[in-house]
C-alpha atoms as a PDB file:
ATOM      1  CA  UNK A   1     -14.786  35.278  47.579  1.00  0.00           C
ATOM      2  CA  UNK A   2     -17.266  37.885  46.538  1.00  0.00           C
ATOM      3  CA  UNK A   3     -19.997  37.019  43.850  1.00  0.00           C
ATOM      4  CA  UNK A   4     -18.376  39.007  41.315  1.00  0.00           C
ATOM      5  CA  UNK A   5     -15.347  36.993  41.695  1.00  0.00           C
ATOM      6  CA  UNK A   6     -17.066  33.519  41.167  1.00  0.00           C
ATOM      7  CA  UNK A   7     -18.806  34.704  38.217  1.00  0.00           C
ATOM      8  CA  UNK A   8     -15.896  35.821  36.657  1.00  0.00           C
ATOM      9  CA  UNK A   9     -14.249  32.608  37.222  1.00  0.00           C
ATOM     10  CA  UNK A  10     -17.060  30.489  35.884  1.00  0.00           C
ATOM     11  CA  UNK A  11     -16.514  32.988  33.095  1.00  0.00           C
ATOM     12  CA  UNK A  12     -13.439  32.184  32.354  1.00  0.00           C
ATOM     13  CA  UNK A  13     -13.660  28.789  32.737  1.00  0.00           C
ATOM     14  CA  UNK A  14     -16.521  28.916  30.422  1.00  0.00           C
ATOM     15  CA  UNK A  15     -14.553  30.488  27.758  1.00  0.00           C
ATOM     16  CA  UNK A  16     -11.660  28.180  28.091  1.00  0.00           C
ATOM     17  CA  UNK A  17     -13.579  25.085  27.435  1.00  0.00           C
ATOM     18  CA  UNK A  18     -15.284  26.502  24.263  1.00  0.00           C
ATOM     19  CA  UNK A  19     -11.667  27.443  22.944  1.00  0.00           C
ATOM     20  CA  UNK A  20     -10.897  23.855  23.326  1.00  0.00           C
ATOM     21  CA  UNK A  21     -14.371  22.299  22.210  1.00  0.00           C
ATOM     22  CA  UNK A  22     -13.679  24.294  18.838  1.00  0.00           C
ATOM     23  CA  UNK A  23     -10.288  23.398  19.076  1.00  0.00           C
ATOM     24  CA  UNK A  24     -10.622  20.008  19.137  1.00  0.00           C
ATOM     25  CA  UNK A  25     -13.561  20.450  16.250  1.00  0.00           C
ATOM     26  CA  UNK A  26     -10.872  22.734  13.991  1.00  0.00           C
ATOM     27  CA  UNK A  27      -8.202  19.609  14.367  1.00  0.00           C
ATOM     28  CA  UNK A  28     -10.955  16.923  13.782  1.00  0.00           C
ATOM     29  CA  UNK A  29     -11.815  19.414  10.525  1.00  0.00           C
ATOM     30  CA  UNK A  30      -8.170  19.547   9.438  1.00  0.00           C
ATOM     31  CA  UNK A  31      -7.830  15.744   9.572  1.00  0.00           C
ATOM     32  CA  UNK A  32     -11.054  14.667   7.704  1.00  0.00           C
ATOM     33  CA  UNK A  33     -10.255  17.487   5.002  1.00  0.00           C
ATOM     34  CA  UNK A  34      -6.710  15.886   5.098  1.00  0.00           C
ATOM     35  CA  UNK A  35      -8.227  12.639   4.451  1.00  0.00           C
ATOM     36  CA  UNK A  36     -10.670  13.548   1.460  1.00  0.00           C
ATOM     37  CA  UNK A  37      -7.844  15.235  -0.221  1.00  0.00           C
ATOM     38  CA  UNK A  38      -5.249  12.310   0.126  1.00  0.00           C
ATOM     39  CA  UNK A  39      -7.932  10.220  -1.080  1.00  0.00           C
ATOM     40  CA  UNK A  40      -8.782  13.493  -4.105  1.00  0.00           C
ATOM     41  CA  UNK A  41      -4.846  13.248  -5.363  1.00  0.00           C
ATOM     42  CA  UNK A  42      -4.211   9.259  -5.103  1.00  0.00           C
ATOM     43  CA  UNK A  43      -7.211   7.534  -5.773  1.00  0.00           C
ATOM     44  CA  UNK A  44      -7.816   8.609  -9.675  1.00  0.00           C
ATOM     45  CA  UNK A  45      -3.923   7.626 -10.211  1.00  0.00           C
ATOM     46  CA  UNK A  46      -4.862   3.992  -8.918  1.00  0.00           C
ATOM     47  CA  UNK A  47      -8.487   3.986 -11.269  1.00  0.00           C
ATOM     48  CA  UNK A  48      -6.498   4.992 -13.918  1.00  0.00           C
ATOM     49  CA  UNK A  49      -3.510   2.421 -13.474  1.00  0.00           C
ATOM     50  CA  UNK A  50      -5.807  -0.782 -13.151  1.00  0.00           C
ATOM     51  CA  UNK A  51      -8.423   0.692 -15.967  1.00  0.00           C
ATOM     52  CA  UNK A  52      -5.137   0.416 -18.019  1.00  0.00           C
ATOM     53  CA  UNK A  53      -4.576  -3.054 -16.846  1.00  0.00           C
ATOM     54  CA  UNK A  54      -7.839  -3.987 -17.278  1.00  0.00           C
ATOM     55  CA  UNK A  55      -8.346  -2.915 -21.024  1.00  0.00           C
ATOM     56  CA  UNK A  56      -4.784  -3.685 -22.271  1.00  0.00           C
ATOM     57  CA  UNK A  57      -3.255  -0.349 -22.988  1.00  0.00           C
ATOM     58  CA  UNK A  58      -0.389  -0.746 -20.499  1.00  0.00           C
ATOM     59  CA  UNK A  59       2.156   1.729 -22.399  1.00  0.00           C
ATOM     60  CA  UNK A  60      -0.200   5.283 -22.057  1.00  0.00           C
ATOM     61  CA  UNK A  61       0.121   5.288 -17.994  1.00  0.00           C
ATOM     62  CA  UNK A  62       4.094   4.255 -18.057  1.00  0.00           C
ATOM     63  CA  UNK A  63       4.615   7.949 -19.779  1.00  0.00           C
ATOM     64  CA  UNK A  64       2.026   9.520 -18.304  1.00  0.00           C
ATOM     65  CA  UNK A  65       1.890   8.463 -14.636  1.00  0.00           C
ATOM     66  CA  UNK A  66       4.606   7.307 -13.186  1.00  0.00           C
ATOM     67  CA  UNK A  67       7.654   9.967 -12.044  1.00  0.00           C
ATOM     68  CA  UNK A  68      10.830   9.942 -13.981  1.00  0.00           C
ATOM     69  CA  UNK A  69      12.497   8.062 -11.234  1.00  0.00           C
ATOM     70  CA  UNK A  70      10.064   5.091 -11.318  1.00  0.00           C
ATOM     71  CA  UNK A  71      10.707   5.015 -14.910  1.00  0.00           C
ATOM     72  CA  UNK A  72      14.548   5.353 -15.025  1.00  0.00           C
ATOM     73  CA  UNK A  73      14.275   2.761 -12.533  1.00  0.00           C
ATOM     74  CA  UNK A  74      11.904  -0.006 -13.991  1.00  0.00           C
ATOM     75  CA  UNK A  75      11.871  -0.236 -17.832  1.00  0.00           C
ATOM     76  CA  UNK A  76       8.355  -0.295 -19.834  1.00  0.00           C
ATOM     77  CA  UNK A  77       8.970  -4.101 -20.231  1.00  0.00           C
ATOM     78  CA  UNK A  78       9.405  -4.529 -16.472  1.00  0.00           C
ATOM     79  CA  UNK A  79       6.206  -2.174 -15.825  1.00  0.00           C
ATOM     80  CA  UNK A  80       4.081  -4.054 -18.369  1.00  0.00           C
ATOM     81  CA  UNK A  81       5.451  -7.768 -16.938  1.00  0.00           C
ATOM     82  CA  UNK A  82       4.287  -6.145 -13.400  1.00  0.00           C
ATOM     83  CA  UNK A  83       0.395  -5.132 -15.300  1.00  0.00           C
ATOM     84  CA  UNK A  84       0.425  -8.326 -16.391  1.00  0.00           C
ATOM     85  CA  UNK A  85       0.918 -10.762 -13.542  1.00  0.00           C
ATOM     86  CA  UNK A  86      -1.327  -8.392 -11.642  1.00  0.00           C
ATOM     87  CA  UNK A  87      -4.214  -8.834 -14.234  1.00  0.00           C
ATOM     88  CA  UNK A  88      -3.829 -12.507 -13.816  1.00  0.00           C
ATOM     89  CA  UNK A  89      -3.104 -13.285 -10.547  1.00  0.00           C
ATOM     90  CA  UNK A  90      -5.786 -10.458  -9.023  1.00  0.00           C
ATOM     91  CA  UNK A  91      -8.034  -9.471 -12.069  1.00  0.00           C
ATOM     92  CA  UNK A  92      -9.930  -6.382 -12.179  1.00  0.00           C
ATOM     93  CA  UNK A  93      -9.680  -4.125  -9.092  1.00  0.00           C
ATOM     94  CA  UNK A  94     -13.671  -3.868  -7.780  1.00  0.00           C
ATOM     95  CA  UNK A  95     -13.332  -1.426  -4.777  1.00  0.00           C
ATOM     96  CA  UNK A  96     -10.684   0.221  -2.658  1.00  0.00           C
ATOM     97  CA  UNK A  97     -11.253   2.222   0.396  1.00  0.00           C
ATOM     98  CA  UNK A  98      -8.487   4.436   1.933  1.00  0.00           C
ATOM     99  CA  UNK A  99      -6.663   2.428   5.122  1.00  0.00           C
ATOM    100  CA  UNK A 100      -4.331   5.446   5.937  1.00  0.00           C
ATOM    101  CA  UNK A 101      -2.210   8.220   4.179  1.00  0.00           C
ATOM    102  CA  UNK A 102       0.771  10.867   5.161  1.00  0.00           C
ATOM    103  CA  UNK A 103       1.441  14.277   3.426  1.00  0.00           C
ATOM    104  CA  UNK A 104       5.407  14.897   3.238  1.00  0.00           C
ATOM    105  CA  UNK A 105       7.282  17.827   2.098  1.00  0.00           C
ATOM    106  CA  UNK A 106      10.931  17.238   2.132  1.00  0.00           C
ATOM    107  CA  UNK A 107      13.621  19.463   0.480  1.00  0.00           C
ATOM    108  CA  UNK A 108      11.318  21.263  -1.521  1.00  0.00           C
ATOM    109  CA  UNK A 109       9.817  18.020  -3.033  1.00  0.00           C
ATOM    110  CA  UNK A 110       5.470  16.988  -2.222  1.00  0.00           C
ATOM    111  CA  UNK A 111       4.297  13.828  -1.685  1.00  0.00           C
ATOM    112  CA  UNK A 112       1.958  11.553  -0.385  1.00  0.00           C
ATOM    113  CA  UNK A 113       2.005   7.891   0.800  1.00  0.00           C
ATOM    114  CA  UNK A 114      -1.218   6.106   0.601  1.00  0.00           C
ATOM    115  CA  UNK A 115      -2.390   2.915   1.947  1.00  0.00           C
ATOM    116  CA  UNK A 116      -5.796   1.534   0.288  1.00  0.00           C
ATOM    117  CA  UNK A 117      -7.742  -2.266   1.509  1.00  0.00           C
ATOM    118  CA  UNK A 118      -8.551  -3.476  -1.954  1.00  0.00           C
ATOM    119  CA  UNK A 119     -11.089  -6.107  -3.141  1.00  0.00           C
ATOM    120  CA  UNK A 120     -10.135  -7.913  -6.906  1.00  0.00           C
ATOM    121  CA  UNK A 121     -12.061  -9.845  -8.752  1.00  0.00           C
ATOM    122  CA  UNK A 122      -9.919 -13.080  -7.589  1.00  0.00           C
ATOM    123  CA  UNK A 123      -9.545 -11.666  -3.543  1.00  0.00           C
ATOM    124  CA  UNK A 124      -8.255  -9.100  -1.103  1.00  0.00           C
ATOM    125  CA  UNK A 125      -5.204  -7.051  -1.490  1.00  0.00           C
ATOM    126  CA  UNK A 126      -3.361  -3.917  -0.075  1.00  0.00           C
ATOM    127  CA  UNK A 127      -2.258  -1.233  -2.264  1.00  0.00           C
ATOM    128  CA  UNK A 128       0.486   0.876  -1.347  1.00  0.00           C
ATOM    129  CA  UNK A 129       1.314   3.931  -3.395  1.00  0.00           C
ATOM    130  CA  UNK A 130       3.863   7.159  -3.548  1.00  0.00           C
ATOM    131  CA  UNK A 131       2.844   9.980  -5.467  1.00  0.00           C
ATOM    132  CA  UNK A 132       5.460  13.182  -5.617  1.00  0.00           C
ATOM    133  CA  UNK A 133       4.619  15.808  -7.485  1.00  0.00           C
ATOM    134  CA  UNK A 134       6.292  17.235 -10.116  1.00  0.00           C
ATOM    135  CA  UNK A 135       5.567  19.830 -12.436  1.00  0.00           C
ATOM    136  CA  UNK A 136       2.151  20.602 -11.023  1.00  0.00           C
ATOM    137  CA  UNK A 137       1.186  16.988 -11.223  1.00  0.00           C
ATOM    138  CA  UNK A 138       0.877  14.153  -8.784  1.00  0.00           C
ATOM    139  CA  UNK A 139       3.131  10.962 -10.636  1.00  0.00           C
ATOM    140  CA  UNK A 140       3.475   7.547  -9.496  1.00  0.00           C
ATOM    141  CA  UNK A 141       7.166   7.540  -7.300  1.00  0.00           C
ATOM    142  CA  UNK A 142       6.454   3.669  -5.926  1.00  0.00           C
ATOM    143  CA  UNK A 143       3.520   1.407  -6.426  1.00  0.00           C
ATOM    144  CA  UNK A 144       3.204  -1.956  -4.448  1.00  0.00           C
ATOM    145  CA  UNK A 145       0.357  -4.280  -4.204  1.00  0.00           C
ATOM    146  CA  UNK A 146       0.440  -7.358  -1.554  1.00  0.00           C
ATOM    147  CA  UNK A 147      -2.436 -10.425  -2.115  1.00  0.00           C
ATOM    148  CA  UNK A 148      -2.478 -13.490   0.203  1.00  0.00           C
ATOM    149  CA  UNK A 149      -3.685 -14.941  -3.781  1.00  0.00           C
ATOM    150  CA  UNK A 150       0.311 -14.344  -3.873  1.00  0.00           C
ATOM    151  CA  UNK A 151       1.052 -16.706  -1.431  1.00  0.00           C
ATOM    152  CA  UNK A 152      -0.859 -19.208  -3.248  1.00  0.00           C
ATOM    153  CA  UNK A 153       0.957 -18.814  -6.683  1.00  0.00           C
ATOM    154  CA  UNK A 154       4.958 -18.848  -5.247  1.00  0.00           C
ATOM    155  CA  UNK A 155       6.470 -21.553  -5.736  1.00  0.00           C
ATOM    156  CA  UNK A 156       8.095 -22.864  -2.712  1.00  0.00           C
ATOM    157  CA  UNK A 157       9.930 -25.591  -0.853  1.00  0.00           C
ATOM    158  CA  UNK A 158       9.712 -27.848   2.281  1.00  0.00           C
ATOM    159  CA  UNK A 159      12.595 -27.389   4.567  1.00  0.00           C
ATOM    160  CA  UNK A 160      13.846 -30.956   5.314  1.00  0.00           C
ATOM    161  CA  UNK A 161      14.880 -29.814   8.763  1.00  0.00           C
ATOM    162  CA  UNK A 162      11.459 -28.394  10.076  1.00  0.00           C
ATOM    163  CA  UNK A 163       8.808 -28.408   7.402  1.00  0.00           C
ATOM    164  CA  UNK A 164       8.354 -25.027   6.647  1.00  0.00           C
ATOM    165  CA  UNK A 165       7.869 -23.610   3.562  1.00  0.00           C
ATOM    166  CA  UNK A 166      10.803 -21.545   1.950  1.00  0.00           C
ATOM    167  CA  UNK A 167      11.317 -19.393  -1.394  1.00  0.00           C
ATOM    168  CA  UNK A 168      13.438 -21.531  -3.746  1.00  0.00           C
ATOM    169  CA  UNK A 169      15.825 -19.164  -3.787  1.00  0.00           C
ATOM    170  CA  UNK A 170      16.704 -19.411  -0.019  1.00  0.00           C
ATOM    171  CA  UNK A 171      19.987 -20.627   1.030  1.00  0.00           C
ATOM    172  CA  UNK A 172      18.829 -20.527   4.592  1.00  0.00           C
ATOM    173  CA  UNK A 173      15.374 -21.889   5.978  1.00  0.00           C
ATOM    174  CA  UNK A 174      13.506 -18.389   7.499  1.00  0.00           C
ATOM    175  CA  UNK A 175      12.016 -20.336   9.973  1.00  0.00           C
ATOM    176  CA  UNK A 176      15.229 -22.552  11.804  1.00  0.00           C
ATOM    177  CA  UNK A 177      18.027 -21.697   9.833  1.00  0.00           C
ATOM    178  CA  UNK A 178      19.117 -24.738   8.476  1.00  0.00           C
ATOM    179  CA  UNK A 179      21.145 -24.648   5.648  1.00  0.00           C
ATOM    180  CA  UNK A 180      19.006 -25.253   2.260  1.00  0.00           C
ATOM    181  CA  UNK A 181      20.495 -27.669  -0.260  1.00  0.00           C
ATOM    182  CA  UNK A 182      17.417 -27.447  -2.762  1.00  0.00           C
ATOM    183  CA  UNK A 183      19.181 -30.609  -5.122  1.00  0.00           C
ATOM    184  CA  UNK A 184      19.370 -32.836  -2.760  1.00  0.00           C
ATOM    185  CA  UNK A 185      16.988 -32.341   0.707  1.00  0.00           C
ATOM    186  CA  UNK A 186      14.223 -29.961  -0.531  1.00  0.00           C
ATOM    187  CA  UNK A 187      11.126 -31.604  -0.918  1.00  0.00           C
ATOM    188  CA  UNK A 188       8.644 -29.640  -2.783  1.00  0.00           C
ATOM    189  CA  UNK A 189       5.244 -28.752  -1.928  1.00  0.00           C
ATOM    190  CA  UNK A 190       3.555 -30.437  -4.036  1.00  0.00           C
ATOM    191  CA  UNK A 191       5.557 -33.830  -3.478  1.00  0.00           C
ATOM    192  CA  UNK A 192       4.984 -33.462   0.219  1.00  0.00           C
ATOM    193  CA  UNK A 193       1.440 -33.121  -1.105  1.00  0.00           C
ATOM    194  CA  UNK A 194       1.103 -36.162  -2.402  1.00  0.00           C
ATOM    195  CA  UNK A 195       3.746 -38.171  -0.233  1.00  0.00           C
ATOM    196  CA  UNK A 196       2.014 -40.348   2.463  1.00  0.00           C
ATOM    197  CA  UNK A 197       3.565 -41.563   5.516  1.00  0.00           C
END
C-alpha cells in the first residue's frame, strides 16, 4: 500500500467520523429543541389551569382551554367538582418540571402528551396532560393528576380474607380474590385501626 493510499484512507475515515460526530450533535439538537418546545406549548396550559384553581375562577379555562371533546365529555359541573377536590386535596401547584413528552400527528390532527413531576403545596404529584390542537391553538384533550395524598383520602376497606386494603366499591379483593361482602365481613380501616387483638 503506497503512501498515497493510506492517506487517503485516513482521509476518509476522518471524514466519516466528523459526519457522525455532527450527526449525533444534529439529533442531540433536534431532541433538546423538541424538549423546550413540548415544554413552550404545555406548560402555560397547566399555569393557567391551576392559577384558575387557585384564585376561584374555574368557569374562564372550561371555555377557553379545554378541546370540544373534553367538554362534550365532562360537563362544567364535573370540571369544576374535579378544580375543586384538587384545590383541597393538593393546594396550590409550587413547581413542575417536565418528566417526558411525545409529539403525534395522526390523521391530520397535532398533539402532544406531556408528563410533568409536580410539587403542591400539600405533596408530590404527576401531571399528565393531552393537548391537540385545533384551530391554531393548543386545547386541553385529557388532563390527569395522580398524588400518593390520594391514597391517603380514599376511603377503603380491609379484606377479611387477607388484610388488604380494597376500594369500597370492589366486589372482588385485588389482592386474593376473595369475594367482598362489604355488609357483613369488611372491616374498615379505621375499625381495624382501633381494634386490638
Amino acid at each position: 500500500m503506497t503512501t498515497k493510499t493510506k492517506l487517503i484512507i485516513v482521509g476518509v475515515i476522518l471524514f466519516v467520523s466528523v459526519l457522525l460526530v455532527l450527526g449525533v450533535i444534529g439529533i442531540a439538537a433536534l431532541f433538546i429543541g423538541g424538549y423546550k418546545q413540548a415544554d413552550t406549548i404545555v406548560s402555560p396550559k397547566i399555569d393557567l389551569m391551576f392559577e384558575a384553581i387557585n384564585d376561584g375562577v374555574k368557569d374562564d379555562t372550561y371555555n377557553t382551554l379545554l378541546s370540544n371533546e373534553f367538554r362534550s365529555n365532562s360537563t362544567a359541573e364535573q370540571y369544576e367538582a374535579l378544580q375543586t377536590t384538587l384545590s383541597e386535596k393538593l393546594g396550590p401547584l409550587k413547581s413542575k418540571n417536565v418528566k417526558s413528552f411525545n409529539f403525534k400527528f395522526n390523521n391530520g390532527i397535532n398533539s402532544v402528551d406531556a408528563v410533568y413531576n409536580a410539587t403542591f403545596e400539600k405533596g408530590d404529584g404527576t401531571i399528565r396532560i393531552t393537548l391537540i390542537k385545533q384551530n391554531d391553538d393548543w386545547k386541553v384533550y385529557g388532563f390527569f393528576v395522580n398524588s400518593p395524598v390520594f391514597e391517603n383520602i380514599l376511603p377503603t376497606e380491609i379484606c377479611s380474607a387477607c388484610g388488604a386494603a380494597h376500594n369500597l366499591e370492589a366486589k372482588f379483593c385485588p389482592s386474593c380474590g376473595a369475594k367482598l361482602n362489604p355488609e357483613s365481613e369488611a372491616i374498615t380501616s379505621d375499625q381495624q385501626e382501633t381494634s386490638t387483638p
